[in-house]
Protein backbone atom coordinates (compact mmCIF):
# COMPACT_ATOMS: atom_id res chain seq x y z
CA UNK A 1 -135.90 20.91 95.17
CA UNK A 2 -132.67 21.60 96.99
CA UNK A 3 -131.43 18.95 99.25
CA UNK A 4 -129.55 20.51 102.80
CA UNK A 5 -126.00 19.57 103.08
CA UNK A 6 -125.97 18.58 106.69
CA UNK A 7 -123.25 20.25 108.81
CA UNK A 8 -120.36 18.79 110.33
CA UNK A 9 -121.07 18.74 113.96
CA UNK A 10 -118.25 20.46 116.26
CA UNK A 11 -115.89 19.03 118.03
CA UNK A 12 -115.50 19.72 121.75
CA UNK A 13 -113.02 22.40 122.58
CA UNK A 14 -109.03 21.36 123.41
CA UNK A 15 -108.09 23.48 126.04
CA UNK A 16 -104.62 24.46 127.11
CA UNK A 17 -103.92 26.90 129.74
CA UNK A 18 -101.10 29.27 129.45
CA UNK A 19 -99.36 30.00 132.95
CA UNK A 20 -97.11 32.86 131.29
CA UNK A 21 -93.16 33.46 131.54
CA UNK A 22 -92.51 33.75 135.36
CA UNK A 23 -94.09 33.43 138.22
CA UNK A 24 -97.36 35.69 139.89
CA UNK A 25 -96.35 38.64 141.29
CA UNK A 26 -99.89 38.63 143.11
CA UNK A 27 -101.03 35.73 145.34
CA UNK A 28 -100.87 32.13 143.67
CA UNK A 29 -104.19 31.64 144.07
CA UNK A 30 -104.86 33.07 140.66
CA UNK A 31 -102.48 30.29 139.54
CA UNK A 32 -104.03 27.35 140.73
CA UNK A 33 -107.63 29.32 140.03
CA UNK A 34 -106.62 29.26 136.30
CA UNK A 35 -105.54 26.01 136.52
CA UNK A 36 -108.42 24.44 138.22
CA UNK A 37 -110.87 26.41 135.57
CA UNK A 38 -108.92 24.48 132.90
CA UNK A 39 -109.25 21.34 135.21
CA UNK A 40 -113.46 21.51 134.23
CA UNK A 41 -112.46 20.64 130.42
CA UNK A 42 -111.24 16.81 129.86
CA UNK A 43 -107.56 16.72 128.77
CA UNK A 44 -106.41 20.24 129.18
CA UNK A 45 -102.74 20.70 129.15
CA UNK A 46 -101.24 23.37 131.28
CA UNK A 47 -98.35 25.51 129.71
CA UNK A 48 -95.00 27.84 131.25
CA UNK A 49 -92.11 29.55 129.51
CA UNK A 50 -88.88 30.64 131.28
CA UNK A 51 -86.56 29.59 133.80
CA UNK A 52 -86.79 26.12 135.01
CA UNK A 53 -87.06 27.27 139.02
CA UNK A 54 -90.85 28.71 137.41
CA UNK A 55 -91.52 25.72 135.52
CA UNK A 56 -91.12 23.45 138.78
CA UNK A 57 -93.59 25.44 139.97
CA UNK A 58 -96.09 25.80 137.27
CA UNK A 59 -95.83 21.80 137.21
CA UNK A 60 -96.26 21.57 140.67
CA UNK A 61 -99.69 23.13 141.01
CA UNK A 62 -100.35 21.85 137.54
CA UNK A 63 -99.80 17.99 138.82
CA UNK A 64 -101.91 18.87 142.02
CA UNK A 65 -105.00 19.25 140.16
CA UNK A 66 -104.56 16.32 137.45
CA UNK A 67 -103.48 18.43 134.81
CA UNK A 68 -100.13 17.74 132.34
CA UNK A 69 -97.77 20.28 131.64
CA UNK A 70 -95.71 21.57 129.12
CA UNK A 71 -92.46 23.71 129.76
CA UNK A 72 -90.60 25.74 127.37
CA UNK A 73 -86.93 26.29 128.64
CA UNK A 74 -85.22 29.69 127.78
CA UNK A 75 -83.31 32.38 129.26
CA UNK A 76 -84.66 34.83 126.48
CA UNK A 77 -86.79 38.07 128.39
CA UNK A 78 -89.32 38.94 125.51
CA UNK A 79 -92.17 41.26 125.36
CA UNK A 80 -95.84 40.18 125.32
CA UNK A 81 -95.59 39.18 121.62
CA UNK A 82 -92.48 37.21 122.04
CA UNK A 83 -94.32 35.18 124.18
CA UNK A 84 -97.62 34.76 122.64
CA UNK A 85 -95.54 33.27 119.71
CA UNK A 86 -94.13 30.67 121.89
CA UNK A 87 -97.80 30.23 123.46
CA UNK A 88 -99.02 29.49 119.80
CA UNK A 89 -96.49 27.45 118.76
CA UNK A 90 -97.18 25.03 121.52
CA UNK A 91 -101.11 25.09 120.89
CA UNK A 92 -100.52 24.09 116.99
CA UNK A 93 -98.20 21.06 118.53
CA UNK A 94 -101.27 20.38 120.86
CA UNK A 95 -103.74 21.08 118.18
CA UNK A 96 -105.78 23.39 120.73
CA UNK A 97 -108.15 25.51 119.67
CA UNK A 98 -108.89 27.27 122.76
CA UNK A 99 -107.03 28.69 125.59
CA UNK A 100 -107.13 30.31 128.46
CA UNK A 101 -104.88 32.50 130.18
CA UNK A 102 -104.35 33.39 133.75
CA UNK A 103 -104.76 36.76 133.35
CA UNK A 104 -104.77 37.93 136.66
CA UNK A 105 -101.47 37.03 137.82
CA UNK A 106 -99.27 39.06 136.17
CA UNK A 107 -100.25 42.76 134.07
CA UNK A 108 -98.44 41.86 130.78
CA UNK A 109 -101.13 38.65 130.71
CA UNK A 110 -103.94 40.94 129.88
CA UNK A 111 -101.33 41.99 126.18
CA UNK A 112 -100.73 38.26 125.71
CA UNK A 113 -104.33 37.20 125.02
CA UNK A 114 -104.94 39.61 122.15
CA UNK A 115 -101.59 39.02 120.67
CA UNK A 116 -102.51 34.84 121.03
CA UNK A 117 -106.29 35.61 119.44
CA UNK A 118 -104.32 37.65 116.45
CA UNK A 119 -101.54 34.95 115.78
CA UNK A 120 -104.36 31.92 116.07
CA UNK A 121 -107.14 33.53 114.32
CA UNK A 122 -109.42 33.47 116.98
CA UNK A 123 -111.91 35.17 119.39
CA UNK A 124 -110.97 37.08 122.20
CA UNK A 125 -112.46 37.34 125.64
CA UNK A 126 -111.04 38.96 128.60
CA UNK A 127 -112.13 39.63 132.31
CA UNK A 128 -113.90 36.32 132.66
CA UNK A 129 -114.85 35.56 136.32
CA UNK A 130 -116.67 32.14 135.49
CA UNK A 131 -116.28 29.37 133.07
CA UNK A 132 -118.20 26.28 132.59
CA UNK A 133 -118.42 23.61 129.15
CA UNK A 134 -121.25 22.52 127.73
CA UNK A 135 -120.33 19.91 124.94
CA UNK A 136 -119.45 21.95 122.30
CA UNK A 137 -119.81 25.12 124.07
CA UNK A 138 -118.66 27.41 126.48
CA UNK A 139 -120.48 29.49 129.20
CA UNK A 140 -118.31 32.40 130.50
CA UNK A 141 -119.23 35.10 132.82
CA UNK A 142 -117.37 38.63 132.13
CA UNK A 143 -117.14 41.66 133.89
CA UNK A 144 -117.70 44.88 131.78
CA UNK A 145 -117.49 47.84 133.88
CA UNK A 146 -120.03 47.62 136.43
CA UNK A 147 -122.49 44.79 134.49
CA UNK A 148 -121.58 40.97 134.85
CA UNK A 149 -121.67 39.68 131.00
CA UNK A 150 -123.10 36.00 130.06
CA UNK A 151 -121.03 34.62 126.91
CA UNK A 152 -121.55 31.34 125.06
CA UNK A 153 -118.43 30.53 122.90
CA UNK A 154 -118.20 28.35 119.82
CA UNK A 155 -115.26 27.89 118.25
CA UNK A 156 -111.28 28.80 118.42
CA UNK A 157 -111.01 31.25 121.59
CA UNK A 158 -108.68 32.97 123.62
CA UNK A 159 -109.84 33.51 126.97
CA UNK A 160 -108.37 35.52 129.69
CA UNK A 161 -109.60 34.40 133.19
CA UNK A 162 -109.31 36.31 136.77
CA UNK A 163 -110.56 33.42 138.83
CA UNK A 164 -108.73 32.68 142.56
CA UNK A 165 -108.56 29.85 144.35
CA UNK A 166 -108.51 28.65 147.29
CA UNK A 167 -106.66 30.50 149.83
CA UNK A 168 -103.24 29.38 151.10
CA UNK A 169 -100.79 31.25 153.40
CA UNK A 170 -97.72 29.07 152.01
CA UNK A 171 -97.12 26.21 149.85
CA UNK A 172 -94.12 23.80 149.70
CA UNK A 173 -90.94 24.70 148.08
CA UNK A 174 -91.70 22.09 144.73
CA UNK A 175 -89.07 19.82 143.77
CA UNK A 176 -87.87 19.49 140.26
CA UNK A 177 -90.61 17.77 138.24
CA UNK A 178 -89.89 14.88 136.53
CA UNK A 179 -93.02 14.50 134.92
CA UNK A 180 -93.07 18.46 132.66
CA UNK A 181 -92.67 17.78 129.15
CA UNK A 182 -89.60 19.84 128.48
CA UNK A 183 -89.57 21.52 124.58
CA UNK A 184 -86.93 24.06 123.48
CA UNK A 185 -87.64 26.84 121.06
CA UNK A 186 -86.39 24.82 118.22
CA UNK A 187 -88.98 21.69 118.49
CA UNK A 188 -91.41 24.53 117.90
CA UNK A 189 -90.25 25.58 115.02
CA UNK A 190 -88.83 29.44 116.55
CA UNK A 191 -85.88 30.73 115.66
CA UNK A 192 -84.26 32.02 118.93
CA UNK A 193 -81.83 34.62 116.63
CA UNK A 194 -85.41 35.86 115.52
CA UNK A 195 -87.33 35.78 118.50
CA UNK A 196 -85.01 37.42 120.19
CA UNK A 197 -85.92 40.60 118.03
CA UNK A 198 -89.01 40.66 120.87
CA UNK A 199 -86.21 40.91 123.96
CA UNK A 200 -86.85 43.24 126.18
CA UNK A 201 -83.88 45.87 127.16
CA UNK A 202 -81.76 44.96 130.34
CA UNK A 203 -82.65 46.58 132.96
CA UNK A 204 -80.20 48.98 134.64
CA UNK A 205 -79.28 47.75 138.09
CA UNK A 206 -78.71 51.30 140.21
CA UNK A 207 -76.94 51.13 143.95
CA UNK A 208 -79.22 50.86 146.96
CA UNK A 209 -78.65 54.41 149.07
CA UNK A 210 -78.34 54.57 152.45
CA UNK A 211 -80.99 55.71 154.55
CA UNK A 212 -79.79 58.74 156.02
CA UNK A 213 -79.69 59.64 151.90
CA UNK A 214 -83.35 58.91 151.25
CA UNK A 215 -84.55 61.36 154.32
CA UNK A 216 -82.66 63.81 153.59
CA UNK A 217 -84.12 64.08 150.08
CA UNK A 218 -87.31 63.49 151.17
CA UNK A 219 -87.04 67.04 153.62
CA UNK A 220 -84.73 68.97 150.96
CA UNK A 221 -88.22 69.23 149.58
CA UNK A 222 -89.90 70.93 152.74
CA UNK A 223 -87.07 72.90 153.86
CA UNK A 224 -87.88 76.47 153.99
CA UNK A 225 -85.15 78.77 152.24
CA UNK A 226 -83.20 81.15 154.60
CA UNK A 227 -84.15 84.49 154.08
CA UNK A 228 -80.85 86.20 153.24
CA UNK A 229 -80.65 84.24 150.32
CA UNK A 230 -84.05 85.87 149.30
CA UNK A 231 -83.10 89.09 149.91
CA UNK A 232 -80.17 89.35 147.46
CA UNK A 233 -77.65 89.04 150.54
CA UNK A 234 -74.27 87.72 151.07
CA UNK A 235 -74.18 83.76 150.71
CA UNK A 236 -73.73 82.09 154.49
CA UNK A 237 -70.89 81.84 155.93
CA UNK A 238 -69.39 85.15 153.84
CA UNK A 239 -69.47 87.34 156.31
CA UNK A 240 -67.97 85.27 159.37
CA UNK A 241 -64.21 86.60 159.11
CA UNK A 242 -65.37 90.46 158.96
CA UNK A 243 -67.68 89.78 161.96
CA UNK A 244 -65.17 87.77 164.22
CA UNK A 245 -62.73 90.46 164.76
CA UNK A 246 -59.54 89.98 166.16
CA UNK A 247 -60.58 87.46 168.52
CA UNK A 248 -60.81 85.46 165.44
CA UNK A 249 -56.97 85.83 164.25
CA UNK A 250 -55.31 86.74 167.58
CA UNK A 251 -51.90 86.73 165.86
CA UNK A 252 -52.98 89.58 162.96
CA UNK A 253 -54.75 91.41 166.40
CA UNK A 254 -51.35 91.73 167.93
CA UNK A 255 -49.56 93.13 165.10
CA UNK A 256 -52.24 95.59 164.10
CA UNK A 257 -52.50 96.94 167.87
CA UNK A 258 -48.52 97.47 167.63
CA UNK A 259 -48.73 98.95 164.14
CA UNK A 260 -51.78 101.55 166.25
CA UNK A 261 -49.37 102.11 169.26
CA UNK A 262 -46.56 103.14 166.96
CA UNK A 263 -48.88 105.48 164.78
CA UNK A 264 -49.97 107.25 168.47
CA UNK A 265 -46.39 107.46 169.43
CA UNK A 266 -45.09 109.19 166.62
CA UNK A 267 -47.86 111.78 165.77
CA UNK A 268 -47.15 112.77 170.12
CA UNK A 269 -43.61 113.70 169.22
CA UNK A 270 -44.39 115.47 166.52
CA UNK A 271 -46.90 117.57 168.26
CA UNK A 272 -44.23 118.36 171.08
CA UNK A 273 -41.31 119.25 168.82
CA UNK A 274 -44.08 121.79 167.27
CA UNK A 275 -45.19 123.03 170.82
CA UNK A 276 -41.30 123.84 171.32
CA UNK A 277 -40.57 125.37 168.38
CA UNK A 278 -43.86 127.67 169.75
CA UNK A 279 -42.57 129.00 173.50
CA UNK A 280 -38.87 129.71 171.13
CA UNK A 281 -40.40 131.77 169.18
């Protein structure tokens, strides 16, 4: 007879939350959404990369709902790998074995959670409108296509979330936090030389144009060509010498009218000398 090994009963998820590498482009209500779906697991530990004018924001709505946070400080502009490797360096220094990402705020976000799943060996979820623990497990409600999902999740996960908050039509400028953990690439054991392999290309700044410049390319496109042109014609403006006449070069009109006088004079004296010669004879 066999005895059963009992099995080691799991641990309750450590969350962090990864905020991303600059601020939303969309509302920040997906921000503190994210932030406040972390905020329903004990100890979670919210997490920003980049400049520090985003990571006194990400602290800022971080702080205002009880959370900690983590900043990494760089000035390196990587692609979505680039920073899922920073992401999972900081979750092996946190020893979290899931996290979530707002998702929603930015469109690289939705990259960034399967490139964090594939460098932590974990699940993947995405699209998750609802989120709720349950000791060792985790409820989440997807959407997939037109049908609303029900997930339970044991284990190392990356989630992607799309949940708002509250509305706000402004929030305070935040003040330099004091209380962000700061970490450089180093204390997490990245290279910068080699990371920066995942930089993305400067972007090429071009020169605003004026107005006047955008119009007229937007009508160049309606403008209806002239219909010489179409017919094989002269180009415009070719034949405006020939069709001015003389009033167009008064000083070439004077000569040529004394050049015709002349030419009328001389062929009448001829004609007379031969009407004389005529009676002579």
């Amino acid at each position: 007879m066999t005895e059963a090994v009992p099995r080691e009963p799991l641990e309750a998820p450590r969350i962090a939350v990864w905020l991303g590498s600059a601020p939303p482009v969309r509302s920040i209500r997906w921000l503190d959404g994210a932030l406040k779906a972390a905020g329903k697991f004990g100890g979670a530990t919210a997490v920003a990369a980049g400049h520090s004018t985003w990571l006194d924001l990400a602290a800022d709505r971080a702080l205002r709902l009880g959370l900690e946070a983590i900043g990494v400080v760089t000035d390196l502009q990587l692609d979505y790998l680039g920073w899922a490797q920073v992401m999972a360096g900081v979750a092996r220094q946190l020893g979290a074995t899931t996290i979530l990402v707002d998702e929603a705020s930015r469109p690289e976000r939705f990259a960034e959670v399967a490139a964090l799943a594939e460098l932590c060996d974990a699940a993947q979820l995405t699209h998750v409108v609802a989120i709720a623990p349950d000791a060792t497990t985790i409820h989440a409600s997807r959407i997939a296509g037109d049908q609303l999902q029900t997930v339970r999740i044991h284990g190392p996960a990356v989630i992607g979330v799309r949940i708002a908050g509250p509305a706000i039509d402004e929030y305070p400028t935040p003040m330099p936090s004091a209380t962000m953990r700061r970490l450089d690439l180093a204390a997490l054991g990245l290279d910068p030389a080699v990371l920066g392999h995942r930089a993305l290309p400067p972007r090429v700044s071009h020169e605003p144009r004026r107005t006047i410049d955008r119009v007229a390319e937007h009508l160049a496109v309606y403008m209806a060509p002239r219909r010489d042109a179409d017919a094989g014609g002269a180009p415009p403006g070719a034949n405006d010498g020939a069709s001015a006449g003389p009033a167009a070069r008064p000083g070439a009109a004077t000569r040529d009218g004394k050049a015709a006088r002349a030419g009328r004079g001389s062929k009448g004296a001829k004609g007379s000398k031969g009407s004389k010669g005529v009676q002579g004879e």
